[in-house]
N, C-alpha and C. Protein backbone atom coordinates (compact mmCIF):
# COMPACT_ATOMS: atom_id res chain seq x y z
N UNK A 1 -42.44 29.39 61.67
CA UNK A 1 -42.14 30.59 60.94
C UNK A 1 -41.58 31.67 61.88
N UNK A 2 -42.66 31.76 63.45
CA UNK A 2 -41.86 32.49 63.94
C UNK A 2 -40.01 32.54 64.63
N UNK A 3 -39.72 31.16 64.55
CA UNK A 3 -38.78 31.30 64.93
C UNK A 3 -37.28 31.27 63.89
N UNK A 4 -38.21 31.33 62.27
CA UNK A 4 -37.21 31.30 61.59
C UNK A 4 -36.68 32.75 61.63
N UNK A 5 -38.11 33.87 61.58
CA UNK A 5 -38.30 34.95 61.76
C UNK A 5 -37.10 35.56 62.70
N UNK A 6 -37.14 34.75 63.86
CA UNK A 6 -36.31 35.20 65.02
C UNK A 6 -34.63 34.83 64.76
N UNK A 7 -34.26 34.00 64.01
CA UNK A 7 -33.05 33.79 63.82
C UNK A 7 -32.66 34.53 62.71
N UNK A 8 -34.17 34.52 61.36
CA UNK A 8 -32.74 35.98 60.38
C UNK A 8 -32.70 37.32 61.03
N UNK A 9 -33.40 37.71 62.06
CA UNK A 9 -33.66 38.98 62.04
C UNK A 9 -31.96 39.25 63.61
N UNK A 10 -31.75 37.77 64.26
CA UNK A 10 -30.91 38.06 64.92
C UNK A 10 -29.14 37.86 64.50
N UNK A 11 -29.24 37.32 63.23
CA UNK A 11 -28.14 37.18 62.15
C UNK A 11 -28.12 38.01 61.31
N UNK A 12 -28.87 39.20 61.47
CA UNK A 12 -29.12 39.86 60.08
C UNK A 12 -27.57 40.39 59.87
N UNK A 13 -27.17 41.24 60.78
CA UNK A 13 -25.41 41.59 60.15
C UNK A 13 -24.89 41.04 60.10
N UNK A 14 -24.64 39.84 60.27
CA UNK A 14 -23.55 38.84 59.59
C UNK A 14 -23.54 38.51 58.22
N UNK A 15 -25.35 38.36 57.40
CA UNK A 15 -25.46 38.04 56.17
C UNK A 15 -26.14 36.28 56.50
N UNK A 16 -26.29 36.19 57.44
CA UNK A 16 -26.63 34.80 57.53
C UNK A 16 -28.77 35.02 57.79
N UNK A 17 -29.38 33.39 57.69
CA UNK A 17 -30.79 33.63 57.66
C UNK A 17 -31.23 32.56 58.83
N UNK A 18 -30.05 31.40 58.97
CA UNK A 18 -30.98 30.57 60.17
C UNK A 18 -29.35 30.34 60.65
N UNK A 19 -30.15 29.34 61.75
CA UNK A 19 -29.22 28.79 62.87
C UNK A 19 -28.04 27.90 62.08
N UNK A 20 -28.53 26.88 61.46
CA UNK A 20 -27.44 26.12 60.57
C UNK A 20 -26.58 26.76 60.02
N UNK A 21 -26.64 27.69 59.28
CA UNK A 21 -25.49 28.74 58.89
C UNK A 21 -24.43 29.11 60.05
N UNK A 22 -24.85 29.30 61.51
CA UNK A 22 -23.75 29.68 62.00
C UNK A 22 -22.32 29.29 62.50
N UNK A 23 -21.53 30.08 62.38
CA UNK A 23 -19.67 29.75 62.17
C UNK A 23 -19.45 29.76 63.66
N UNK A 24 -18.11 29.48 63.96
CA UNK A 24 -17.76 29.55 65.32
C UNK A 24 -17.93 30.87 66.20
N UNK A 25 -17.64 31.95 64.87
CA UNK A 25 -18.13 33.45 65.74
C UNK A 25 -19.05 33.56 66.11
N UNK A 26 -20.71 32.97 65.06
CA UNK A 26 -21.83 33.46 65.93
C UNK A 26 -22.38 32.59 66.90
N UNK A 27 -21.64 31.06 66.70
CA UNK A 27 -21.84 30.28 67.81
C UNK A 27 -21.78 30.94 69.10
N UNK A 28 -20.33 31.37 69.37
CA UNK A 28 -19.95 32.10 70.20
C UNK A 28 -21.02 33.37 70.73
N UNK A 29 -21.28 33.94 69.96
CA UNK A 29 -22.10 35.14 70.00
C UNK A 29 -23.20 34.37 70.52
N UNK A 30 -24.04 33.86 69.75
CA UNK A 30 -25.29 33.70 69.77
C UNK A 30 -26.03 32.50 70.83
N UNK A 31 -24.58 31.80 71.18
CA UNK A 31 -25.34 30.50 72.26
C UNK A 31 -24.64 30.61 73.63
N UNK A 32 -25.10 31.67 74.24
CA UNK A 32 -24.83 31.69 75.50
C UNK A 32 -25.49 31.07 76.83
N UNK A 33 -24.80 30.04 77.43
CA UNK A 33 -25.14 28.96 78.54
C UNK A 33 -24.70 29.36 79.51
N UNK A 34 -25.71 29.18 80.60
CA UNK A 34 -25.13 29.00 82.27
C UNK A 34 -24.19 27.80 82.76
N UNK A 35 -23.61 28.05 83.71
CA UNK A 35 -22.40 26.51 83.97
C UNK A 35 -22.89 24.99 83.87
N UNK A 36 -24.38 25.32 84.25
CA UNK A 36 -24.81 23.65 84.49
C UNK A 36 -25.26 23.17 83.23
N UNK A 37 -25.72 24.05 82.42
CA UNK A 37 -25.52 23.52 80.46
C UNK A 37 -24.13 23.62 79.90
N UNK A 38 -23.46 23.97 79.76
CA UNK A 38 -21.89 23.98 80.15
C UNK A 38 -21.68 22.78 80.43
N UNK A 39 -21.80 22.43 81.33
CA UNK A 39 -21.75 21.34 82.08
C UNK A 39 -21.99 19.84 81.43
N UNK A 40 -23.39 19.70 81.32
CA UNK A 40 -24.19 18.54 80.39
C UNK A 40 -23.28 18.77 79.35
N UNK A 41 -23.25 19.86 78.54
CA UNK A 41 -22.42 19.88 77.31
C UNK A 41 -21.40 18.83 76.51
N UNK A 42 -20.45 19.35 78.23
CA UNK A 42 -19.00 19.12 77.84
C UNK A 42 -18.94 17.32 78.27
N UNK A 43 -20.16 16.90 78.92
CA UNK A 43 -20.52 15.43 79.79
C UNK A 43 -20.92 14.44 78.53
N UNK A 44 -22.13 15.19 77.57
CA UNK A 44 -22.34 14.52 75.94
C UNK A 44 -21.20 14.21 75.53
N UNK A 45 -19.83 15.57 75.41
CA UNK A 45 -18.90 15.65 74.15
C UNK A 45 -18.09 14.49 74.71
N UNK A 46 -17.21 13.78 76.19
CA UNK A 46 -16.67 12.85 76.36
C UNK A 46 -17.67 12.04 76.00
N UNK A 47 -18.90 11.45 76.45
CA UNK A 47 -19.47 10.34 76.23
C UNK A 47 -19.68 10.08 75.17
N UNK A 48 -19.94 10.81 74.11
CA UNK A 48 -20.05 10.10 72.55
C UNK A 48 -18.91 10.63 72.18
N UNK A 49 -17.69 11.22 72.63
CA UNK A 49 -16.60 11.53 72.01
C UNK A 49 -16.92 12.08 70.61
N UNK A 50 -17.47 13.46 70.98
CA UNK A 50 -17.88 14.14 69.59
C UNK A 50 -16.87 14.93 69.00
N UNK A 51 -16.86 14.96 68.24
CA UNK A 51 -15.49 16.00 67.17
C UNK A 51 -16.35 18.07 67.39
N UNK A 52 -15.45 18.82 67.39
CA UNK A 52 -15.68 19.77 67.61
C UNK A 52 -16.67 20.17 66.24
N UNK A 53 -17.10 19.16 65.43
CA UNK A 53 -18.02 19.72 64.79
C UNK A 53 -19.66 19.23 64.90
N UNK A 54 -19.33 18.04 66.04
CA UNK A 54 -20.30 17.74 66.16
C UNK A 54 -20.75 18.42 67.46
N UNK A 55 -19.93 19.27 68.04
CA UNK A 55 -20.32 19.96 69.67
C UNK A 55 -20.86 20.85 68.85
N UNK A 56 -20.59 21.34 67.77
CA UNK A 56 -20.85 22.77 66.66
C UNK A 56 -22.57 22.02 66.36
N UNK A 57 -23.17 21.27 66.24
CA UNK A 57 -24.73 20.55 65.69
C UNK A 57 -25.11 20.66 66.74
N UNK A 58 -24.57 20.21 67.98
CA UNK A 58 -25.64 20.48 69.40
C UNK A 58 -25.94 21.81 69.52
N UNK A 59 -25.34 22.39 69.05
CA UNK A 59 -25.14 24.11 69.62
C UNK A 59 -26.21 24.77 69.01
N UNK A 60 -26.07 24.35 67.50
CA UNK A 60 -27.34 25.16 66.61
C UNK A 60 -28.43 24.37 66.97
N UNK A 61 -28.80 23.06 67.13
CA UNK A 61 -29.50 22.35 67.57
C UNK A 61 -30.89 22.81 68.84
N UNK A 62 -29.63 23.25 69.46
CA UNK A 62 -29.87 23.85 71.47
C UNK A 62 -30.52 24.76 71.05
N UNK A 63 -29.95 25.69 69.82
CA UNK A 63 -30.30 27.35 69.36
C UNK A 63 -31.44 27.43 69.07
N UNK A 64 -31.84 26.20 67.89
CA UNK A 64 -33.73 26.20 67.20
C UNK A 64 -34.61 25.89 68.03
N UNK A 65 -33.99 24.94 69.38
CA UNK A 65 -35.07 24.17 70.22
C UNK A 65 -35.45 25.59 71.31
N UNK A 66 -34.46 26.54 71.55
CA UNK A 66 -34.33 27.82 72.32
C UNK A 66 -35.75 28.23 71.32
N UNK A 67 -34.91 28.83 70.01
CA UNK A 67 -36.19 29.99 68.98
C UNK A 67 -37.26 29.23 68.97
N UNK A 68 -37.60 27.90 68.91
CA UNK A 68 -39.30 27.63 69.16
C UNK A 68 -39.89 27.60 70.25
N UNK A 69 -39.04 27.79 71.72
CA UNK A 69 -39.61 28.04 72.72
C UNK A 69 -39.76 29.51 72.77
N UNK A 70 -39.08 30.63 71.97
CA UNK A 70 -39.22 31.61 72.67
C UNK A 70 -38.04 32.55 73.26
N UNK A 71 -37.38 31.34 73.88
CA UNK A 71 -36.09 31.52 74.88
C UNK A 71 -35.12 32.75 73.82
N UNK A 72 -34.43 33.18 74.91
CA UNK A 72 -33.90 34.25 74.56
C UNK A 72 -32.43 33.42 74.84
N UNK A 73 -31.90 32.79 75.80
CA UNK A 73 -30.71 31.75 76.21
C UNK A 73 -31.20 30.38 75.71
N UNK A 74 -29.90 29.68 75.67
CA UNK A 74 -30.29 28.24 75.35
C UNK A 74 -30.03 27.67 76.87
N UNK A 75 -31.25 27.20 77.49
CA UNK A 75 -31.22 26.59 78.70
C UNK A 75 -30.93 25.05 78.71
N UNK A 76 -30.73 24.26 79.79
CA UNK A 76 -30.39 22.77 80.10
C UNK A 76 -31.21 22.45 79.21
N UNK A 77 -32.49 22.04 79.17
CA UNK A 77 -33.82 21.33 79.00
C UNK A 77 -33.42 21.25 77.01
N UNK A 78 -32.82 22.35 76.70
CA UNK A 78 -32.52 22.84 75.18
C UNK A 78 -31.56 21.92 74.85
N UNK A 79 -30.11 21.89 75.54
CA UNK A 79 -29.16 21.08 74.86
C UNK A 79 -29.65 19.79 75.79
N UNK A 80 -30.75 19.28 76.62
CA UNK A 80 -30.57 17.83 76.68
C UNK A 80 -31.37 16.77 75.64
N UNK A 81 -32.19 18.17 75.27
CA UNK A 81 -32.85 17.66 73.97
C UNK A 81 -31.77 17.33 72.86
N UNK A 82 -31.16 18.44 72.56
CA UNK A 82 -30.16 17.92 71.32
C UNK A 82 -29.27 17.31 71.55
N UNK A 83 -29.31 16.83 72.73
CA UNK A 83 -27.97 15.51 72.82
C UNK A 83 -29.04 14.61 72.33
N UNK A 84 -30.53 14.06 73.05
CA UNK A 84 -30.94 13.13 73.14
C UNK A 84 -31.23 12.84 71.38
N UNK A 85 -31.34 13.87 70.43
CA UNK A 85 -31.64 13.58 68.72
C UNK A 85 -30.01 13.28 68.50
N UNK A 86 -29.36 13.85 68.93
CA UNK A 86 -27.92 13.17 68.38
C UNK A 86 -27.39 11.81 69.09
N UNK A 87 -28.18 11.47 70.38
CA UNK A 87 -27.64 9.91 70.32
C UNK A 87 -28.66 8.91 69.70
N UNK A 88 -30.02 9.47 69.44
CA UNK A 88 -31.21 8.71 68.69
C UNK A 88 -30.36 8.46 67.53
N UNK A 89 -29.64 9.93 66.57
CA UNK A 89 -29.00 10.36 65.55
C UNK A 89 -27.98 8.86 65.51
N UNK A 90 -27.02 8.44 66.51
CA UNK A 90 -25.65 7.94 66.23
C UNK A 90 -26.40 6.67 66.33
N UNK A 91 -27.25 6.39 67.25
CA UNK A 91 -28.02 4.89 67.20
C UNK A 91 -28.22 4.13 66.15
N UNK A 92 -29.22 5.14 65.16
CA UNK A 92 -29.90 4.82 63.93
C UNK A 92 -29.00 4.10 62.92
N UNK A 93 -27.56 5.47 62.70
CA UNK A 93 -27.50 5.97 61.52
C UNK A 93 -25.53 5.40 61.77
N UNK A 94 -25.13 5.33 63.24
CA UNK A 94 -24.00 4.84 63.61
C UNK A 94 -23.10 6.00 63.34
């Protein structure tokens, strides 16, 4: 709850209530990484050759695993988690 808490209250001017809602603007806005998540990032998007909408699911992904820690940034530890549900994700489900 608290971290749903934390995502409408940080979307509130846009009109949006959680992380899944967000567009490329508040992506932009709202998921800011240091180079070495950057990094892993862009290392997932060649290796599963993800479509820019699937770099767009890691991102909000990185964002909820951030709001239930707390985190104010989405750190490494955040998007290596949401790579690791999106290759569990492509395993399963292909």
């Amino acid at each position: 709850m608290a971290a749903r808490s934390r995502q409408a209250e940080r979307m509130r001017g846009d009109g949006l209530t959680s992380n899944g809602q967000m567009r490329a603007k508040q992506l932009r806005l709202h998921c800011d990484m240091d180079a070495s998540t950057k990094d892993l990032l862009k290392a997932a998007i060649n290796q599963f050759g993800l479509s820019g909408r699937g770099y767009d699911r890691i991102l909000k992904v990185s964002r909820t695993i951030a709001d239930l820690e707390e985190s104010e940034g989405i750190e490494l530890h955040h998007v290596a988690e949401a790579i690791n549900y999106r290759a569990f994700d492509r395993k399963l489900f292909g």
